[in-house]
C-alpha atoms as a PDB file:
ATOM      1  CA  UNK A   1      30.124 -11.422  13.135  1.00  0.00           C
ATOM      2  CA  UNK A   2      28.522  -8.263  14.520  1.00  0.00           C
ATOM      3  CA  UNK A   3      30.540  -6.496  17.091  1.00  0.00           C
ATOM      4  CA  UNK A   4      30.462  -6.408  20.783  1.00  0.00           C
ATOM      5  CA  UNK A   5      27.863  -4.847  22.238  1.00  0.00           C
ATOM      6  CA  UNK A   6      29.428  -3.330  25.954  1.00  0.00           C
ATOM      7  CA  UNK A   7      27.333  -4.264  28.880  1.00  0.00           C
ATOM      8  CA  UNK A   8      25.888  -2.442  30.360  1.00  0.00           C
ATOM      9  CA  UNK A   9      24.218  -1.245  26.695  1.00  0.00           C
ATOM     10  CA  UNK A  10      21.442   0.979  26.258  1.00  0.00           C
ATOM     11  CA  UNK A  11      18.547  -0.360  24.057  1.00  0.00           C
ATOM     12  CA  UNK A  12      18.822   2.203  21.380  1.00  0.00           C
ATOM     13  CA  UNK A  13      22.350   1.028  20.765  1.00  0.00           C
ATOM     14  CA  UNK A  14      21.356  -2.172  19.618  1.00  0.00           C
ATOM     15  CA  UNK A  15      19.498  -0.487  15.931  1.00  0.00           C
ATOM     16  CA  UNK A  16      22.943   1.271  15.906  1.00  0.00           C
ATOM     17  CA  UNK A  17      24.692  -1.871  15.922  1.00  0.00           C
ATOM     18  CA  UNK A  18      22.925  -3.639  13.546  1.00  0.00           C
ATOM     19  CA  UNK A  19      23.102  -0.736  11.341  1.00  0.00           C
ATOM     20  CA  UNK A  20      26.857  -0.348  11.293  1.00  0.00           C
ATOM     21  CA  UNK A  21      26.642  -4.018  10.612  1.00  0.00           C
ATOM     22  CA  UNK A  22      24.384  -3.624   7.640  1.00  0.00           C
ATOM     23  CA  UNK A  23      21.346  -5.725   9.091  1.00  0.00           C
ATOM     24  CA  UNK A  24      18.830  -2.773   9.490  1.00  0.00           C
ATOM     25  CA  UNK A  25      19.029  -0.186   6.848  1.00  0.00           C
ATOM     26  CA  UNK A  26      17.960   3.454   7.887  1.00  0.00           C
ATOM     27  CA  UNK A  27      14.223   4.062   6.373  1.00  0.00           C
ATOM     28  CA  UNK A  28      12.332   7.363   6.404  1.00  0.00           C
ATOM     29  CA  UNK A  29      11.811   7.062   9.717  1.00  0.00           C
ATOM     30  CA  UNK A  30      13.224  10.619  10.324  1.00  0.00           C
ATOM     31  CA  UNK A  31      10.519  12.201   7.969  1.00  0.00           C
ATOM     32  CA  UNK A  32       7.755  13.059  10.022  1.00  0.00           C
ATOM     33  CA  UNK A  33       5.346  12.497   7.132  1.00  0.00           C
ATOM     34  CA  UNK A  34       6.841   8.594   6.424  1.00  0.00           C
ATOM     35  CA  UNK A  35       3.607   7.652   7.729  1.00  0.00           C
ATOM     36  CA  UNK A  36       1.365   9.912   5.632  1.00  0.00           C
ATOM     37  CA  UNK A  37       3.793   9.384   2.481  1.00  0.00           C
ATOM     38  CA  UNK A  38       3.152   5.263   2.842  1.00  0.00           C
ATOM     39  CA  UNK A  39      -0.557   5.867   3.026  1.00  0.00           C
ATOM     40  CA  UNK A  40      -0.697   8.172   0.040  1.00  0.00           C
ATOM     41  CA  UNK A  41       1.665   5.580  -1.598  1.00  0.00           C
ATOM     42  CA  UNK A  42      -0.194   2.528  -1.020  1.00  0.00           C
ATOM     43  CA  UNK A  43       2.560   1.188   0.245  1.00  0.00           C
ATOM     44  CA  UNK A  44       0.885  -0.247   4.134  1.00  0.00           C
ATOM     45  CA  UNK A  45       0.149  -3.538   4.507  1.00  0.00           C
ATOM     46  CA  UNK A  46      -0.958  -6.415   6.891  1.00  0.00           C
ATOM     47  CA  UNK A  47       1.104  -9.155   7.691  1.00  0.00           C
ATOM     48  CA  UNK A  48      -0.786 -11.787  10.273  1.00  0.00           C
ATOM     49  CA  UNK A  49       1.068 -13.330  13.099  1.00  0.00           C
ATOM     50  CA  UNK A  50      -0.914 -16.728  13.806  1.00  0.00           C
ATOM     51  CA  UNK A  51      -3.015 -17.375  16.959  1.00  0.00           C
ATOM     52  CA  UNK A  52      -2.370 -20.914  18.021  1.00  0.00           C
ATOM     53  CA  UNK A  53      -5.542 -22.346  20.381  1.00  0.00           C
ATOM     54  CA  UNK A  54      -2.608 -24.010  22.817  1.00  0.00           C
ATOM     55  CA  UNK A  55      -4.127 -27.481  23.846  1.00  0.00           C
ATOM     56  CA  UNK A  56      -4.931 -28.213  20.357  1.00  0.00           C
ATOM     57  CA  UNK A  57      -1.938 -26.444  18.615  1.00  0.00           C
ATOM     58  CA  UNK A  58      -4.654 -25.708  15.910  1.00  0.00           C
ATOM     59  CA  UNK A  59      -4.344 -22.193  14.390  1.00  0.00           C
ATOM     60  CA  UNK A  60      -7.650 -19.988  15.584  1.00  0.00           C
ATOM     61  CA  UNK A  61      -6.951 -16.992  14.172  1.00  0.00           C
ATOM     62  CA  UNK A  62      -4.221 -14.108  13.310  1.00  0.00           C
ATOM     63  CA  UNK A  63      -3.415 -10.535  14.341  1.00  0.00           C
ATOM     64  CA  UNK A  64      -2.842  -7.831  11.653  1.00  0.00           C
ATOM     65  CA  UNK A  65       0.712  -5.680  12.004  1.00  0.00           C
ATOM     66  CA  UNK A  66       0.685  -2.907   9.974  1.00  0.00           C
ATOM     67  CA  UNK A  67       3.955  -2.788   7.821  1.00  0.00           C
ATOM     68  CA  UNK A  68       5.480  -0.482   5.172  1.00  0.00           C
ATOM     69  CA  UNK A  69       6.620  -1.835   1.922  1.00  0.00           C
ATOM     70  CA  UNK A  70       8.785   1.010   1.007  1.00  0.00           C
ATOM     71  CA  UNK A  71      10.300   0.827  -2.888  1.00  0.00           C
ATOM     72  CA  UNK A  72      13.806   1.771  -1.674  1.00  0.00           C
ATOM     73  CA  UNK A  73      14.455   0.822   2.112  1.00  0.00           C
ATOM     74  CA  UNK A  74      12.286  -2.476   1.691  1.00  0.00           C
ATOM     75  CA  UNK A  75       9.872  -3.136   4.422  1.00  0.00           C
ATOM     76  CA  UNK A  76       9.518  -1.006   7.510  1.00  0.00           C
ATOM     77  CA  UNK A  77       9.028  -2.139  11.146  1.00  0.00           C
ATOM     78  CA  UNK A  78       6.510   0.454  13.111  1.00  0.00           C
ATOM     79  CA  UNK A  79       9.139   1.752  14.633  1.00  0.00           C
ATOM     80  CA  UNK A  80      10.040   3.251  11.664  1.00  0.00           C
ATOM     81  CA  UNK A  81       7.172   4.755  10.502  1.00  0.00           C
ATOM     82  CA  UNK A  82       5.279   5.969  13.969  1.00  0.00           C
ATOM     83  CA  UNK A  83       6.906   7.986  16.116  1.00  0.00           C
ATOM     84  CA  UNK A  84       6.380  11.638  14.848  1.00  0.00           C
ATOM     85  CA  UNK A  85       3.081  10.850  13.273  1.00  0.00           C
ATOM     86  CA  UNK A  86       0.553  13.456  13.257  1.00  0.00           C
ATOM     87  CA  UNK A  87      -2.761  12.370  14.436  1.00  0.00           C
ATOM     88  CA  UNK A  88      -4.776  12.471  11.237  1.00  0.00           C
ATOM     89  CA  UNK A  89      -2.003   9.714   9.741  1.00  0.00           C
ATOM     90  CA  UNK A  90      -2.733   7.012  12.394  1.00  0.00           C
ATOM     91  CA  UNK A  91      -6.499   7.785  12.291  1.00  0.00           C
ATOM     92  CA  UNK A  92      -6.154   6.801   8.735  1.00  0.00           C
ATOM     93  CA  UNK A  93      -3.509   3.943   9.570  1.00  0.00           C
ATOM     94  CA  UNK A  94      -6.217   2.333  11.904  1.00  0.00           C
ATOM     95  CA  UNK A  95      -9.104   2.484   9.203  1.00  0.00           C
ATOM     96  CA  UNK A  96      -6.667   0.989   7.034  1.00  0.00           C
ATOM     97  CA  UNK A  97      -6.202  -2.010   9.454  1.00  0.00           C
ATOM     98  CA  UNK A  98     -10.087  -2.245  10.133  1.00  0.00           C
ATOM     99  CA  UNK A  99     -10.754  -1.831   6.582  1.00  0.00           C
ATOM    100  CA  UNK A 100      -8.373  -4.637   5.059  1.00  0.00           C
ATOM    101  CA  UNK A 101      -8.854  -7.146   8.167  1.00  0.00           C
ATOM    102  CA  UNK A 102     -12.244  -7.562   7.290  1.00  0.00           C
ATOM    103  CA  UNK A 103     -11.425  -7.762   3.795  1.00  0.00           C
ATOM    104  CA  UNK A 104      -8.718 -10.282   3.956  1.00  0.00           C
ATOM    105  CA  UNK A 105     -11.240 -11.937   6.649  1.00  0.00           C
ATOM    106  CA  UNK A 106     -12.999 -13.665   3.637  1.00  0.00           C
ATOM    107  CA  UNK A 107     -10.080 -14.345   1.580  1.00  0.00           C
ATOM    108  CA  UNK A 108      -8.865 -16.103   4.545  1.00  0.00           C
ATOM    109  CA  UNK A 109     -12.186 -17.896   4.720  1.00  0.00           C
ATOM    110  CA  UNK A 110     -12.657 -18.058   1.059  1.00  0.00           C
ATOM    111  CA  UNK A 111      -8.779 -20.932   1.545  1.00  0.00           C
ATOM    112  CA  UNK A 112     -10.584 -22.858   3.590  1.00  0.00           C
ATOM    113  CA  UNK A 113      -9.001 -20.600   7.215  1.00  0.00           C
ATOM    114  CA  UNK A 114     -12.112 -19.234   8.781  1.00  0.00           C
ATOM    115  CA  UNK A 115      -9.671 -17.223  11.411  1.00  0.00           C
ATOM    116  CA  UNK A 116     -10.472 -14.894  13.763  1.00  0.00           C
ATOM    117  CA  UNK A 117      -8.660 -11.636  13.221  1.00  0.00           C
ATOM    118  CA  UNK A 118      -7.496  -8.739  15.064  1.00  0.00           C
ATOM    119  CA  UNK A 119      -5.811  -5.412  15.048  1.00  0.00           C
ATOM    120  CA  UNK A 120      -4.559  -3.410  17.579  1.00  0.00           C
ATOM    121  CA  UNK A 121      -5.724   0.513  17.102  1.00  0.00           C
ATOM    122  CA  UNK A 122      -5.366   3.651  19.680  1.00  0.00           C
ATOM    123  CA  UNK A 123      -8.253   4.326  21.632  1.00  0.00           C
ATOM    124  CA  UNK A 124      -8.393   7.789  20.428  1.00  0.00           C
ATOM    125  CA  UNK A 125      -9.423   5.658  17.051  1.00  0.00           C
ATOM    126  CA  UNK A 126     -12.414   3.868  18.326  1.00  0.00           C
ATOM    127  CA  UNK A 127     -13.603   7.603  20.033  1.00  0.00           C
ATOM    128  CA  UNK A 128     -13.043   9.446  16.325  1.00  0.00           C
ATOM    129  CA  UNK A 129     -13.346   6.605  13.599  1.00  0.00           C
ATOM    130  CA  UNK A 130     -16.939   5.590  12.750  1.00  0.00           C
ATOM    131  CA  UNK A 131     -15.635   1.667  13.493  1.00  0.00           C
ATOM    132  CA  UNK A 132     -19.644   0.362  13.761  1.00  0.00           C
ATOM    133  CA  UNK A 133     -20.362   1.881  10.464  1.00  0.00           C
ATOM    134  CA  UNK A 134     -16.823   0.894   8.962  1.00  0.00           C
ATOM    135  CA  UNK A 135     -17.799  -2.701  10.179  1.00  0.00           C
ATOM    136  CA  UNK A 136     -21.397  -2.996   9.130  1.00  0.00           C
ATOM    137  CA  UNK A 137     -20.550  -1.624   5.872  1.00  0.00           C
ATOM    138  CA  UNK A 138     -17.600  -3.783   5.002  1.00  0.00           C
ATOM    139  CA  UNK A 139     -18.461  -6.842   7.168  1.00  0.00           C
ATOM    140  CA  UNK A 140     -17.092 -10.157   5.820  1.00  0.00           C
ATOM    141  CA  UNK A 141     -19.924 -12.639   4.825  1.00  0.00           C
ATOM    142  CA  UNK A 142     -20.958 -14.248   7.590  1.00  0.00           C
ATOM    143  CA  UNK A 143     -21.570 -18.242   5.854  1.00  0.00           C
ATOM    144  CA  UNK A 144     -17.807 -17.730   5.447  1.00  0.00           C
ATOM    145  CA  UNK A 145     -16.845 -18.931   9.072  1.00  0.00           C
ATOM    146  CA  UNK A 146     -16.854 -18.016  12.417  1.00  0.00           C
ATOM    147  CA  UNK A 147     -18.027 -14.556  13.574  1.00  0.00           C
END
């Protein structure tokens, strides 16, 4: 049973809590460089949370969350692995998400789950990152499903 948590409580006592409890396990997350260390690594991923189309309950699509599959501390929440990033890390973090959303797009399509998918970057990204070239270079094949 994880202890009591004293109302009021402060939201950054609840990581605490479930640290002393051994249910979130400290990560790099004080390393300012976690960020650039997992994308040197090769150790970012996407995980896609489903879109549901609600009258039909028929899945429409998914949105990419970048993730962290660290060797020792397992995998890492963004919370972990954002705050303190330089800005040259999360440029590269959001051409990572473009890059393997449209890449998963046809192995997705390729299962028979044409989905529409999405990723969330900064807007700083879409000023610096060459996104219409990224796109048009790496687009998915369009007989695999929807556009």
């Amino acid at each position: 049973m994880l202890p009591v948590l004293q109302k009021p409580f402060r939201v950054d006592s609840i990581p605490e809590v479930l640290r002393e409890a051994g249910l979130l396990r400290r990560g790099p997350a004080d390393d300012r460089k976690s960020l650039f260390e997992a994308l040197c690594a090769g150790w970012l991923e996407l995980c896609y949370q489903p879109t549901l189309e609600l009258r039909t309950m028929q899945l429409v699509g998914a949105e990419g969350l970048a993730r962290v599959n660290h060797p020792e501390h397992g995998v890492l929440m963004p919370a972990a692995f954002l705050p303190g990033a330089e800005e040259a890390s999360l440029l590269a973090l959001a051409e990572f998400a473009v890059l393997a959303a449209l890449r998963d797009w046809n192995a997705f399509a390729d299962a028979g789950a044409p989905l529409r998918l999405s990723v969330n970057i900064p807007l700083n990204a879409l000023m610096k990152l060459p996104i219409a070239t990224l796109v048009r270079e790496h687009r998915p094949n369009p007989q695999a499903g929807p556009d």
